[in-house]
Protein backbone atom coordinates (compact mmCIF):
# COMPACT_ATOMS: atom_id res chain seq x y z
CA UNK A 1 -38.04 -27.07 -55.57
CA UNK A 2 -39.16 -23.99 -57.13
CA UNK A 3 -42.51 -21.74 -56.60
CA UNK A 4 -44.23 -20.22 -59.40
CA UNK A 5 -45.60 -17.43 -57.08
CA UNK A 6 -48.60 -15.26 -58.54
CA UNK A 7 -48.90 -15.06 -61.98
CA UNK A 8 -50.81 -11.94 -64.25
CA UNK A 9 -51.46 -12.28 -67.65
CA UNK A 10 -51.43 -9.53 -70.26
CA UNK A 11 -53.63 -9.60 -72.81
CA UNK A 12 -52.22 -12.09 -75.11
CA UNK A 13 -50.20 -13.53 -72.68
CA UNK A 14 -49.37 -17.36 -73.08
CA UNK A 15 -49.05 -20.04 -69.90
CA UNK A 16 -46.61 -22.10 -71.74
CA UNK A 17 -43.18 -20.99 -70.80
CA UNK A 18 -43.86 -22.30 -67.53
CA UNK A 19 -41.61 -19.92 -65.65
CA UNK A 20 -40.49 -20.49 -62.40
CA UNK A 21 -37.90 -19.15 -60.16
CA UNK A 22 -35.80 -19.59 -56.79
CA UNK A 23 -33.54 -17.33 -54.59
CA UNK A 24 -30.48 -18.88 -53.26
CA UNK A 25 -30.07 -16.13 -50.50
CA UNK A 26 -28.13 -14.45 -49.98
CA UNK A 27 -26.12 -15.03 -52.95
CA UNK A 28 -28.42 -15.20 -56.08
CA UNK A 29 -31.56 -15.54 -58.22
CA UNK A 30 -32.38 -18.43 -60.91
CA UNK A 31 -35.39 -18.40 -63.33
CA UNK A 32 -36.37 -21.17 -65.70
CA UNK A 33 -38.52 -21.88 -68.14
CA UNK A 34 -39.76 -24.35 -70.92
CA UNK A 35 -39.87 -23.72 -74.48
CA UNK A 36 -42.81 -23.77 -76.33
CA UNK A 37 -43.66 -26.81 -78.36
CA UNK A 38 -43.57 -26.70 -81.77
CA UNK A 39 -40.85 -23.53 -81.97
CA UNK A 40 -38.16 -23.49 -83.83
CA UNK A 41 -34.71 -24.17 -82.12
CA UNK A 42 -33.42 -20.79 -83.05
CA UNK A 43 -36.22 -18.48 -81.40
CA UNK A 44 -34.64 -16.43 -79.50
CA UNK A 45 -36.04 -16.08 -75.95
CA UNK A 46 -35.39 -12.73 -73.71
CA UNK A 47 -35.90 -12.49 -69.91
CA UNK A 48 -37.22 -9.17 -69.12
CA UNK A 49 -38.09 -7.98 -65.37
CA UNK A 50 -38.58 -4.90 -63.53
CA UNK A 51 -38.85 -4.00 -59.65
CA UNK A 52 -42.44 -3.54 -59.16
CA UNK A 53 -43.24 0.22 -58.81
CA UNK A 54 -39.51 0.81 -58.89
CA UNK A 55 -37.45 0.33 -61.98
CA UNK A 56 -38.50 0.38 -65.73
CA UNK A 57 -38.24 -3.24 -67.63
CA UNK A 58 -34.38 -4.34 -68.22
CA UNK A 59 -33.41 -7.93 -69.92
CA UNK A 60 -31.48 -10.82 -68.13
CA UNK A 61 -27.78 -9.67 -67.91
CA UNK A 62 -27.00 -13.73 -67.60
CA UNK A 63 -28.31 -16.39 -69.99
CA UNK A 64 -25.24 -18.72 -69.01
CA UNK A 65 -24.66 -19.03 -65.31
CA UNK A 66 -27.74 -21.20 -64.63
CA UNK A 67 -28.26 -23.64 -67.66
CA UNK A 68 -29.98 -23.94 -70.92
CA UNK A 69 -33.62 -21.87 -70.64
CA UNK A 70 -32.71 -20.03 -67.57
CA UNK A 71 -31.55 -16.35 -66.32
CA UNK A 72 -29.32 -15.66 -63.46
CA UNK A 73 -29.14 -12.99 -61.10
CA UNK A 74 -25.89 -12.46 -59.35
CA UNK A 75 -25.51 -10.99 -55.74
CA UNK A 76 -24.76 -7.45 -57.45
CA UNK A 77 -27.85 -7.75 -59.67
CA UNK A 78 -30.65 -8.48 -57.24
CA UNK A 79 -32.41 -6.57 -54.36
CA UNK A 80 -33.35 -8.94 -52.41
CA UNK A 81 -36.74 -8.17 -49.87
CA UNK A 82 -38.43 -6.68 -52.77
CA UNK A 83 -41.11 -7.55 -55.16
CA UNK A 84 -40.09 -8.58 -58.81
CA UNK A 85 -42.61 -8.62 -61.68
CA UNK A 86 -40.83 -11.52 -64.21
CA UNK A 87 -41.73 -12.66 -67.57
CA UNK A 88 -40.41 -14.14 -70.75
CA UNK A 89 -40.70 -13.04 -74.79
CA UNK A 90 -40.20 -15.30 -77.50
CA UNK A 91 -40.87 -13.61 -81.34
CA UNK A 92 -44.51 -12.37 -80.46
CA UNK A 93 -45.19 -14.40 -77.35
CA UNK A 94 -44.99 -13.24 -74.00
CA UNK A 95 -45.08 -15.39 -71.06
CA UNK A 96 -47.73 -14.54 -68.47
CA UNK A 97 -45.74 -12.31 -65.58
CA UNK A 98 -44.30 -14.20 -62.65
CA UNK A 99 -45.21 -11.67 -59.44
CA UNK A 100 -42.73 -12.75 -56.78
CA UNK A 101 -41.12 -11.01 -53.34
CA UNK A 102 -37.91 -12.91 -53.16
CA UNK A 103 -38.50 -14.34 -49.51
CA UNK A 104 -41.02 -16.27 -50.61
CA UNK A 105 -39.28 -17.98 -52.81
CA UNK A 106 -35.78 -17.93 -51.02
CA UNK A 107 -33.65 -20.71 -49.31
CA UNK A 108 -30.04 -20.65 -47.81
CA UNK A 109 -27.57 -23.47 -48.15
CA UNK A 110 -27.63 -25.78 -45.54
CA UNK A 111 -26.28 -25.69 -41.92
CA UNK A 112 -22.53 -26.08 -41.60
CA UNK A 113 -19.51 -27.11 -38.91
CA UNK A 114 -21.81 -29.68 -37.56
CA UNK A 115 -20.37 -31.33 -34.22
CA UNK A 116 -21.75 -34.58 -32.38
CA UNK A 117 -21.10 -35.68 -28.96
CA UNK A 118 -22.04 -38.94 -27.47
CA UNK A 119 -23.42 -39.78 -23.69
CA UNK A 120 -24.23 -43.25 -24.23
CA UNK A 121 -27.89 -42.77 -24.18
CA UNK A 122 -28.36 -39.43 -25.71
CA UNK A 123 -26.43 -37.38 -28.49
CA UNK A 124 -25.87 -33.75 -28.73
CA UNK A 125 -25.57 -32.13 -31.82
CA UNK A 126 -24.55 -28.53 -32.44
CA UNK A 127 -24.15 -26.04 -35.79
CA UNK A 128 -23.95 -22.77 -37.40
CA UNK A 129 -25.30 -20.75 -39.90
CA UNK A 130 -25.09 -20.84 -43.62
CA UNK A 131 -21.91 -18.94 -44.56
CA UNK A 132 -23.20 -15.40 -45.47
CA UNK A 133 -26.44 -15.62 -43.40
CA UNK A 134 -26.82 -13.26 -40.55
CA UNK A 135 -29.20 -13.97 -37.49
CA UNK A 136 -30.30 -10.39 -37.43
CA UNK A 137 -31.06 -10.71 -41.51
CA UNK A 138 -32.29 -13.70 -42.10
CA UNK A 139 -32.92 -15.63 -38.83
CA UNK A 140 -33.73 -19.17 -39.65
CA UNK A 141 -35.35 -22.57 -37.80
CA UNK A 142 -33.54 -25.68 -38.19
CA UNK A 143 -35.13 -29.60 -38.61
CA UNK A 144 -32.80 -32.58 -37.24
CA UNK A 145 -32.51 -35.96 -39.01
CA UNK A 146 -30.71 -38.94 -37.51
CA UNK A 147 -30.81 -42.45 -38.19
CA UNK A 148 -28.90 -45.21 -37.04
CA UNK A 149 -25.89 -46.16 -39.09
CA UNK A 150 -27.26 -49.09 -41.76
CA UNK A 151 -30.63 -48.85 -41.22
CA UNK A 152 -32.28 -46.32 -43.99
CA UNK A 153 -34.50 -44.96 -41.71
CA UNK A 154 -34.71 -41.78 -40.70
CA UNK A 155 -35.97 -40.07 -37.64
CA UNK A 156 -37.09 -36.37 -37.52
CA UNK A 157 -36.94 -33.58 -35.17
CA UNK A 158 -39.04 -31.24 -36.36
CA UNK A 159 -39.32 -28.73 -33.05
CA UNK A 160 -35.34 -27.72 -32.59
CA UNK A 161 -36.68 -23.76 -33.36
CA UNK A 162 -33.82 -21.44 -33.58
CA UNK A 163 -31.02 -22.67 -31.39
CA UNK A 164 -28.20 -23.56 -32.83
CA UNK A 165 -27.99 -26.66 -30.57
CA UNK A 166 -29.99 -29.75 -29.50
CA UNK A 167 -30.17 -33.40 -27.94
CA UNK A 168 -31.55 -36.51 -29.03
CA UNK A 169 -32.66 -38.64 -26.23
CA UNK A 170 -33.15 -42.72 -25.74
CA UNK A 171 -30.71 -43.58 -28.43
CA UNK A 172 -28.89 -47.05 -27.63
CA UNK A 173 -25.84 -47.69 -26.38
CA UNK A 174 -22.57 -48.12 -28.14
CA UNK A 175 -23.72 -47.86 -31.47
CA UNK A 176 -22.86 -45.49 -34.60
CA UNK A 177 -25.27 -42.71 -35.69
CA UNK A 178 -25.86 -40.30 -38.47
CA UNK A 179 -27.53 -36.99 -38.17
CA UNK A 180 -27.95 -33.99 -40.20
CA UNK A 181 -29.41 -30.75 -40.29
CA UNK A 182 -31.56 -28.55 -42.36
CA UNK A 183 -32.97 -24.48 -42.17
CA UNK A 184 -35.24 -22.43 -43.30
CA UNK A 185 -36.55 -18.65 -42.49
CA UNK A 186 -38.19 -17.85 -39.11
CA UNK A 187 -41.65 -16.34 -40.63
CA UNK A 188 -41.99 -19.32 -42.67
CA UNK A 189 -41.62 -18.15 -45.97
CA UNK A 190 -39.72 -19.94 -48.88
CA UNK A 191 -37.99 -23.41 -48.65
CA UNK A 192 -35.94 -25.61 -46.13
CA UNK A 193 -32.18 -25.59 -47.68
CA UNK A 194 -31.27 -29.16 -48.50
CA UNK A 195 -29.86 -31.44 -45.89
CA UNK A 196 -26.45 -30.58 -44.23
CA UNK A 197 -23.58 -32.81 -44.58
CA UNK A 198 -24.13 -35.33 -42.04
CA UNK A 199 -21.94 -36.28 -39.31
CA UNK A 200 -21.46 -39.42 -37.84
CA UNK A 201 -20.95 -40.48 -33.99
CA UNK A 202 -20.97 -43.23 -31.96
CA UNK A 203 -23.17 -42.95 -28.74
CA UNK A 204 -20.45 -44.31 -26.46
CA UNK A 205 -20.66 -46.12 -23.17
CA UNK A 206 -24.44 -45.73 -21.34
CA UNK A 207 -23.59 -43.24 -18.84
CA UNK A 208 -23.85 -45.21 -14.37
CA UNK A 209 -26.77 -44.67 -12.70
CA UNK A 210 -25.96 -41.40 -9.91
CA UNK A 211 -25.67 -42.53 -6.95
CA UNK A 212 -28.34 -40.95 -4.27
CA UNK A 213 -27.70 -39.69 -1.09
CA UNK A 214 -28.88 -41.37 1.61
CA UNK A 215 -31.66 -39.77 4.16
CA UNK A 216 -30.71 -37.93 7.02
């Protein structure tokens, strides 16, 4: 998924370039757009972008990393937390500008070292962060899928917040399950990461009944 944030269009500007772009943080920055119909195969496009009230204009520095019609921004080559003004030229068109702070359009890879437990009638699940994201940074909420195993569908836990840990209550008895986990920042902004790699448990033996003490 990709946002197209705020756009602003210079006189003369042209929608058609669709350009669109997403932050994989904290590691990089991808833009995309479409070519024009109707031009020739060997226009050449250029990337231009500038920090907004910061930096002059400079040109994409990668035209490779990301695919055909695309710029990248490597780690070294992007300031992440700031505002970007982003647009494209092609001969004597220029792409409307793409106005963008890169949280909003940011997402992390998904959780990792996912670890399941089983109690017989309830599972507990626990995780950490994406490598290179730092609680204090970039502190991030977390969704929980889990389905049993065969059956397609998929039950979600939306409200696990920020721990890194939860339980999933009323499952059944001796029987296999598959769960997986997914983040995205605190304050909302930007995307959920994709789902983690999921794990898969068996819920074990239903755990006796305690045994209560009598009166005195």
């Amino acid at each position: 998924m990709r946002i197209s944030g705020r756009h602003l269009a210079p006189k003369g500007a042209s929608a058609a370039f669709h350009l669109q772009c997403l932050v994989l943080y904290p590691k990089c920055m991808s833009c995309y757009w479409t070519p024009q119909d109707g031009a020739a195969s060997n226009t050449t496009v250029h990337l231009r972008y500038q920090m907004r009230g910061i930096t002059e204009a400079e040109e994409c520095k990668d035209y490779v990393t990301s695919g055909p019609n695309s710029c990248y921004f490597s780690r070294t080559n992007l300031c992440l937390y700031l505002t970007y003004e982003i647009w494209v030229e092609a001969g004597n068109q220029m792409s409307e500008k793409l106005i963008v702070n890169t949280e909003d359009i940011a997402k992390t890879e998904p959780p990792e070292g996912l670890k399941a437990t089983g109690f017989g009638t309830h599972l507990s699940l626990e995780w950490g962060y994406p490598l290179g994201v730092a609680a204090s940074y970039f502190p991030l909420v977390f969704e929980l899928q889990y389905q049993e195993q065969g059956s397609g569908e998929w039950e979600q836990e939306p409200d696990v917040g920020e721990q890194t840990s939860y339980s999933v209550y009323g499952v059944k008895p001796d029987t296999v399950y598959i769960l997986a986990v997914r983040c995205k920042n605190s304050d909302g902004k930007g995307f959920w990461s994709d789902w983690s790699t999921p794990v898969v448990i068996s819920s074990g033996q239903a755990t006796a009944q305690p045994v209560q003490s009598e009166a005195q």
